[in-house]
PDB file of N, CA and C in Angstrom:
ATOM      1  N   UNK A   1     114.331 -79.526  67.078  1.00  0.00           N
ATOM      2  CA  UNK A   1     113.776 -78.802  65.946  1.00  0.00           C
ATOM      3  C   UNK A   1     113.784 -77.305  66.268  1.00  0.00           C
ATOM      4  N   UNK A   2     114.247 -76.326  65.411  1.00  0.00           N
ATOM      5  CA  UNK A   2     114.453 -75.109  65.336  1.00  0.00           C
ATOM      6  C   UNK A   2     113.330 -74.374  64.767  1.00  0.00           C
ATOM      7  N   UNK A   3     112.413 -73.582  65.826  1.00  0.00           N
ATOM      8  CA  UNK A   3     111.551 -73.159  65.206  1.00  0.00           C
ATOM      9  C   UNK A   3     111.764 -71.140  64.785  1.00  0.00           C
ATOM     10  N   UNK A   4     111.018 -70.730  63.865  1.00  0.00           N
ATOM     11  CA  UNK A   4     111.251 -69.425  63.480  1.00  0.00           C
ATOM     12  C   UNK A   4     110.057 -68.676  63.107  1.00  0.00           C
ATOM     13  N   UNK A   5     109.351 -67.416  63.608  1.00  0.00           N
ATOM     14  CA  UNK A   5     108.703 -66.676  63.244  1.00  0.00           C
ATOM     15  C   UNK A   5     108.967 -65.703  61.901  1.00  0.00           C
ATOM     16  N   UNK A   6     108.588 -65.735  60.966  1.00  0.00           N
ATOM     17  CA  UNK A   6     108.639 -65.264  59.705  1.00  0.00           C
ATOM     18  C   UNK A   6     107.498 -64.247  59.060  1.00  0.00           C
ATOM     19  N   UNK A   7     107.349 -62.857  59.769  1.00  0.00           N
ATOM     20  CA  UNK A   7     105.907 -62.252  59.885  1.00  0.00           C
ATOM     21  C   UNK A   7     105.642 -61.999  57.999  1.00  0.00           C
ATOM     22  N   UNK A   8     106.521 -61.900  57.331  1.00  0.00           N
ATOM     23  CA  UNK A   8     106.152 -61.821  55.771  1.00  0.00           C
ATOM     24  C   UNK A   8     106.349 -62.876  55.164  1.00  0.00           C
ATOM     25  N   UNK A   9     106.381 -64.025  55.605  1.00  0.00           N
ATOM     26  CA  UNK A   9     105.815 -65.531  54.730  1.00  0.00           C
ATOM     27  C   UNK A   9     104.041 -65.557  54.924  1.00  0.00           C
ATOM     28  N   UNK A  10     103.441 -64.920  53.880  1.00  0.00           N
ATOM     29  CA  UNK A  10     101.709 -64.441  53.870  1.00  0.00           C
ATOM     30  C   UNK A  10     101.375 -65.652  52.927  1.00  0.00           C
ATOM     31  N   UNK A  11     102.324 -66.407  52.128  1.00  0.00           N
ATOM     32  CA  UNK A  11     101.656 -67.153  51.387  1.00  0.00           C
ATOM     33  C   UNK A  11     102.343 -68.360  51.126  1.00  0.00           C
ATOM     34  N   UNK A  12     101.771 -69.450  50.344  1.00  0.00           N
ATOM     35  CA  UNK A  12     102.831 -70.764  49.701  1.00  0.00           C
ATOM     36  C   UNK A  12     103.749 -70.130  48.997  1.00  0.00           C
ATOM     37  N   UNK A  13     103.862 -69.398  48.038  1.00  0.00           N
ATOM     38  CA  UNK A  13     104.863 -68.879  47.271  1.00  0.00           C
ATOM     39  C   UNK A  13     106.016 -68.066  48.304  1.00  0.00           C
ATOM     40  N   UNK A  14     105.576 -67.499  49.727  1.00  0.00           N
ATOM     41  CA  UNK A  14     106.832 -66.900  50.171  1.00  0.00           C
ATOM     42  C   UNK A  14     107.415 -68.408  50.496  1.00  0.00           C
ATOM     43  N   UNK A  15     106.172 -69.545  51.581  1.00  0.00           N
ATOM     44  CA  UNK A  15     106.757 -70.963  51.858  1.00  0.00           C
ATOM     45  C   UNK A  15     108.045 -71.043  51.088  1.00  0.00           C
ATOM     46  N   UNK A  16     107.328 -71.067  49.464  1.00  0.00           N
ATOM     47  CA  UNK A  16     108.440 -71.945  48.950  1.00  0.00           C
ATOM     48  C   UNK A  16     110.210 -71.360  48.941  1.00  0.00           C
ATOM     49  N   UNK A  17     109.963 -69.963  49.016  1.00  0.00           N
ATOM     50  CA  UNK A  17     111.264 -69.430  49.060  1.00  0.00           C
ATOM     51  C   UNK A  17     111.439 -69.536  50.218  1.00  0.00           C
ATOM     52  N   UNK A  18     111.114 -69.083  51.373  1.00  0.00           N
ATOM     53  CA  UNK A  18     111.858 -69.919  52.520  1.00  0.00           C
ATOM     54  C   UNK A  18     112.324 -71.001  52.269  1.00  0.00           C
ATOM     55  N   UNK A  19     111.864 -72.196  51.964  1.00  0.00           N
ATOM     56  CA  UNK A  19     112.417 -73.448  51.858  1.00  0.00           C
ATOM     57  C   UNK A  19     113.927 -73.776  51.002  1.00  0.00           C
ATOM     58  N   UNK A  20     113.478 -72.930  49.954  1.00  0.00           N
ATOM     59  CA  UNK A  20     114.706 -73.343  48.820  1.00  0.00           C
ATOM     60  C   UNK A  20     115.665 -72.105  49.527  1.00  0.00           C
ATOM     61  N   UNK A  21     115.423 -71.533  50.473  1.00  0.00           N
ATOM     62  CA  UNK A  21     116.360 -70.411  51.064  1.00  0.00           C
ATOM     63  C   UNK A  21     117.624 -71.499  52.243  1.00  0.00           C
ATOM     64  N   UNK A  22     116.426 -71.790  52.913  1.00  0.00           N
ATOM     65  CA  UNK A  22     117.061 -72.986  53.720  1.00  0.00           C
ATOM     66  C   UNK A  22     117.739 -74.351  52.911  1.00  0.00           C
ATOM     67  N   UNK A  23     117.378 -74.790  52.017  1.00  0.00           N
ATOM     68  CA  UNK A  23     117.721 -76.128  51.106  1.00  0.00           C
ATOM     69  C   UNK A  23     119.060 -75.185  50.928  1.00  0.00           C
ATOM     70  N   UNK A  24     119.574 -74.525  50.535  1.00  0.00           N
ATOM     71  CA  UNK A  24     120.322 -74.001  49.553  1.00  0.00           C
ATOM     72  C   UNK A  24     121.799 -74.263  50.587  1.00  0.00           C
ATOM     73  N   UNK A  25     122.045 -74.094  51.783  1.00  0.00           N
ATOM     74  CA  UNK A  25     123.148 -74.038  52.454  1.00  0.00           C
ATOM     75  C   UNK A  25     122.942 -75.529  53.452  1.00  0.00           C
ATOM     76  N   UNK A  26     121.395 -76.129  53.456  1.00  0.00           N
ATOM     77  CA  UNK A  26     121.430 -77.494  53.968  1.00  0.00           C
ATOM     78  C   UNK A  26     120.711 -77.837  53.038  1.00  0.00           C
ATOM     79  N   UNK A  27     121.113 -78.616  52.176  1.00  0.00           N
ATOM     80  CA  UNK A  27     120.500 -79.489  51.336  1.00  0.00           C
ATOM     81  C   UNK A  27     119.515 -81.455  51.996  1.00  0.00           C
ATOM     82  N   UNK A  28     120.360 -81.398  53.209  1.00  0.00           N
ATOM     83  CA  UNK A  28     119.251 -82.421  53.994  1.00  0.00           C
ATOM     84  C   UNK A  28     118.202 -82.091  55.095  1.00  0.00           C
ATOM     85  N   UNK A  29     118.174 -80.504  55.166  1.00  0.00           N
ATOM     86  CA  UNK A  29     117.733 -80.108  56.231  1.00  0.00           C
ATOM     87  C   UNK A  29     116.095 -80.290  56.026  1.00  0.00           C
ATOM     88  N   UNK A  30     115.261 -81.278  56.945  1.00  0.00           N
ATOM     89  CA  UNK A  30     113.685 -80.624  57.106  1.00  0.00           C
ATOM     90  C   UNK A  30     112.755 -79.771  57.214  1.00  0.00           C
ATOM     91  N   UNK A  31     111.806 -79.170  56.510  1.00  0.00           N
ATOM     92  CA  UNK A  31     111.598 -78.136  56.935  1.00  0.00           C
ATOM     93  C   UNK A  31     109.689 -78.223  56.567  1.00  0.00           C
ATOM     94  N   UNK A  32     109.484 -77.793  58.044  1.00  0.00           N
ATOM     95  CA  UNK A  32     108.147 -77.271  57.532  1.00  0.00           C
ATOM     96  C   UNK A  32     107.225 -76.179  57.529  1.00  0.00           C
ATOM     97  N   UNK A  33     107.110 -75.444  57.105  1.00  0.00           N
ATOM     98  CA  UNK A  33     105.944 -74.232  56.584  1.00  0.00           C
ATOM     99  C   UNK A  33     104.934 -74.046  57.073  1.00  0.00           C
ATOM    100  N   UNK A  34     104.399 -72.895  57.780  1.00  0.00           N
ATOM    101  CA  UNK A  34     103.064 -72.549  57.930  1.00  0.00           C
ATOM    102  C   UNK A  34     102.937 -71.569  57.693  1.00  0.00           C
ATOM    103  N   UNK A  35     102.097 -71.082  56.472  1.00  0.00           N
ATOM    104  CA  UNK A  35     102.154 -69.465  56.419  1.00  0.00           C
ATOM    105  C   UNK A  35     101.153 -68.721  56.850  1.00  0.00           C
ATOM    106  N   UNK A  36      99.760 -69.789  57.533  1.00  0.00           N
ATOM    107  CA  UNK A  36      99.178 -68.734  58.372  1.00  0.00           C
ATOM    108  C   UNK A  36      99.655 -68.502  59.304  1.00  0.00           C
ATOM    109  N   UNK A  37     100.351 -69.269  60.209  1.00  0.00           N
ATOM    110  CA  UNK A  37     100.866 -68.890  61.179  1.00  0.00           C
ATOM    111  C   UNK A  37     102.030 -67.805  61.355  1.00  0.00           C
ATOM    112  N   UNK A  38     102.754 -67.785  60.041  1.00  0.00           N
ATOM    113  CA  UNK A  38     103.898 -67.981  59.941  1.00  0.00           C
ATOM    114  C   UNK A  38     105.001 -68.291  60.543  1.00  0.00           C
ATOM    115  N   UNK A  39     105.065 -69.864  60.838  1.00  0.00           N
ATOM    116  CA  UNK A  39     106.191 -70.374  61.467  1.00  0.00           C
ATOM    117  C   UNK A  39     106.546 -71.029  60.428  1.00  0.00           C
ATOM    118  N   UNK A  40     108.240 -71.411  60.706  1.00  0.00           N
ATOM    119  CA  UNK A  40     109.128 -72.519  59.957  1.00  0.00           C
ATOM    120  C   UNK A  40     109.336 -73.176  60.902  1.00  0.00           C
ATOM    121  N   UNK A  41     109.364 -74.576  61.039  1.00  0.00           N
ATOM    122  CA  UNK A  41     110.163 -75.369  62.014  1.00  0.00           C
ATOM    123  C   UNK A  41     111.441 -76.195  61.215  1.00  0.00           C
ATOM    124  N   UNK A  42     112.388 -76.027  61.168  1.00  0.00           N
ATOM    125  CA  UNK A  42     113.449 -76.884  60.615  1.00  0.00           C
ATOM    126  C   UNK A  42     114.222 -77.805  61.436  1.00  0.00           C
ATOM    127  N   UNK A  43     115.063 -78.754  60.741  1.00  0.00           N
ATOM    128  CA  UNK A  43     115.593 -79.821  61.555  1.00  0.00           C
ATOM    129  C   UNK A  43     116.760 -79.821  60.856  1.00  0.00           C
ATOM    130  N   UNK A  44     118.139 -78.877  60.663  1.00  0.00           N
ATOM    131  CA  UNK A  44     119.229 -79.228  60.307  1.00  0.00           C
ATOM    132  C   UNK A  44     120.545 -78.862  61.193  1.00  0.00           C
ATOM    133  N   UNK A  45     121.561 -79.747  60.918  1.00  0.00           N
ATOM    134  CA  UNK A  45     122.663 -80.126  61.726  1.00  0.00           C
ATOM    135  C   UNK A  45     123.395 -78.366  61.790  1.00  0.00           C
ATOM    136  N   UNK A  46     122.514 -77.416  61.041  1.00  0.00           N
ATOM    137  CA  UNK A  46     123.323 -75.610  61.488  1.00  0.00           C
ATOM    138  C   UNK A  46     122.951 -75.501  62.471  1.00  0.00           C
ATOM    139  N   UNK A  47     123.512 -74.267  63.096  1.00  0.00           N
ATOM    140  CA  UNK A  47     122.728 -73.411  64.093  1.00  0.00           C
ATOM    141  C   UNK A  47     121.834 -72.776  63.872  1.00  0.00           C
ATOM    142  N   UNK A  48     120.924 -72.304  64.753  1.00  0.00           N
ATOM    143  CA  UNK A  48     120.133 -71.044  64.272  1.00  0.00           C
ATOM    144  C   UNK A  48     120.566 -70.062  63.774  1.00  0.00           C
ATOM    145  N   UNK A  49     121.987 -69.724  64.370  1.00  0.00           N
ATOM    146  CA  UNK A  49     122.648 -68.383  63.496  1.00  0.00           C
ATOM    147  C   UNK A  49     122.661 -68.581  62.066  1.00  0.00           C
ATOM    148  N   UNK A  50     123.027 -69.230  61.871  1.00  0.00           N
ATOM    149  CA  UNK A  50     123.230 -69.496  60.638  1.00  0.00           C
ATOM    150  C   UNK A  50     122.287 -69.643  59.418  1.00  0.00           C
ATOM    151  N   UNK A  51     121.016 -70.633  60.070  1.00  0.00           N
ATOM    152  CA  UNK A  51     119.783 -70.087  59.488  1.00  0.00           C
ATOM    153  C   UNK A  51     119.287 -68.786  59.410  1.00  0.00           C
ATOM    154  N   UNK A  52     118.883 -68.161  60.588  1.00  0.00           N
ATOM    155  CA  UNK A  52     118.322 -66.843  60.851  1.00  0.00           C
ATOM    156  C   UNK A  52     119.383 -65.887  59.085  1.00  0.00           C
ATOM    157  N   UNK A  53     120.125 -66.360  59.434  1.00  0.00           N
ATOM    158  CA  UNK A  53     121.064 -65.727  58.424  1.00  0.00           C
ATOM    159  C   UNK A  53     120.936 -65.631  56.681  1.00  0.00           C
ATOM    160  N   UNK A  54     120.415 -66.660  56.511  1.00  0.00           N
ATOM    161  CA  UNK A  54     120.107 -67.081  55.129  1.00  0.00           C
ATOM    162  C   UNK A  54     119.182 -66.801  55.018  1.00  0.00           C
ATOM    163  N   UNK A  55     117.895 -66.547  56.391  1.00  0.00           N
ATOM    164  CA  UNK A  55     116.181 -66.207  56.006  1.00  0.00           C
ATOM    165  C   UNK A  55     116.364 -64.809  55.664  1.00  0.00           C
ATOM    166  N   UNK A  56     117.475 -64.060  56.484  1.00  0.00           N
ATOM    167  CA  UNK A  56     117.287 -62.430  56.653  1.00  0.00           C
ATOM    168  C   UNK A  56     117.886 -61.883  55.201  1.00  0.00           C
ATOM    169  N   UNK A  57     118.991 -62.876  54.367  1.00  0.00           N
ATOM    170  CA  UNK A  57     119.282 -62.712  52.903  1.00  0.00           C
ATOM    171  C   UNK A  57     118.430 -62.871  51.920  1.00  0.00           C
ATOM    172  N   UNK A  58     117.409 -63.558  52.576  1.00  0.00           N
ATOM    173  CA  UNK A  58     116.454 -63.833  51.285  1.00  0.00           C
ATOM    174  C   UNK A  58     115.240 -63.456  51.334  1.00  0.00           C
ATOM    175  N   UNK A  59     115.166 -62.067  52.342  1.00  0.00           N
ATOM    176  CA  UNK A  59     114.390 -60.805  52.136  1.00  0.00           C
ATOM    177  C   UNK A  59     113.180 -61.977  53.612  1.00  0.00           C
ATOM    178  N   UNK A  60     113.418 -62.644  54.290  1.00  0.00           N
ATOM    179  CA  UNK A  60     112.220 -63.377  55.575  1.00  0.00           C
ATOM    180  C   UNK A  60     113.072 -63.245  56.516  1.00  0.00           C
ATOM    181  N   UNK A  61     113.246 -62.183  57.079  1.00  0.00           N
ATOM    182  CA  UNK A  61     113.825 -62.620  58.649  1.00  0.00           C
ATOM    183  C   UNK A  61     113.105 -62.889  59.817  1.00  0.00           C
ATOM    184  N   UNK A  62     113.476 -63.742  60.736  1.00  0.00           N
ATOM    185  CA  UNK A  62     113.001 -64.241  61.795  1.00  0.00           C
ATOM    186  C   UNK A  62     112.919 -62.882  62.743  1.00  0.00           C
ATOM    187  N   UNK A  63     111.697 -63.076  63.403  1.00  0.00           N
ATOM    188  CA  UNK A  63     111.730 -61.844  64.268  1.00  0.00           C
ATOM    189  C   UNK A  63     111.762 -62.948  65.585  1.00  0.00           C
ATOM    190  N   UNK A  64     112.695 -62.876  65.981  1.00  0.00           N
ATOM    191  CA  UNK A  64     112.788 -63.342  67.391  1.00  0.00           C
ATOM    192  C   UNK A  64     112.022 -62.943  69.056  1.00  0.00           C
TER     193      UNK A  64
END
């Protein structure tokens, strides 16, 4: 499981765009949300590059 720090997911509504950010290029990929924390943990057959990639397009990038 691929986990990601996301310091501007502050709420369910960023959650949900993370999610449909990630759904969108893995449509089977798992994913779960914490936005106090703000972590994502996902479970799909990409790389992280590739994620990190789609979070940083859809205005959440992972701060590593």
């Amino acid at each position: 499981m691929l986990r990601f720090h996301i310091p501007n997911m502050t709420c369910g509504g960023c959650a949900k765009s993370v999610t449909r950010a990630l759904l969108s290029v893995d449509p089977q990929a798992r994913i779960e949300t914490d936005p106090p924390t703000r972590e994502v943990r996902v479970e799909s057959t990409l790389d992280a590059n590739a994620l990190r990639s789609v979070l940083s397009e859809a205005g959440y990038p992972d701060q590593q």
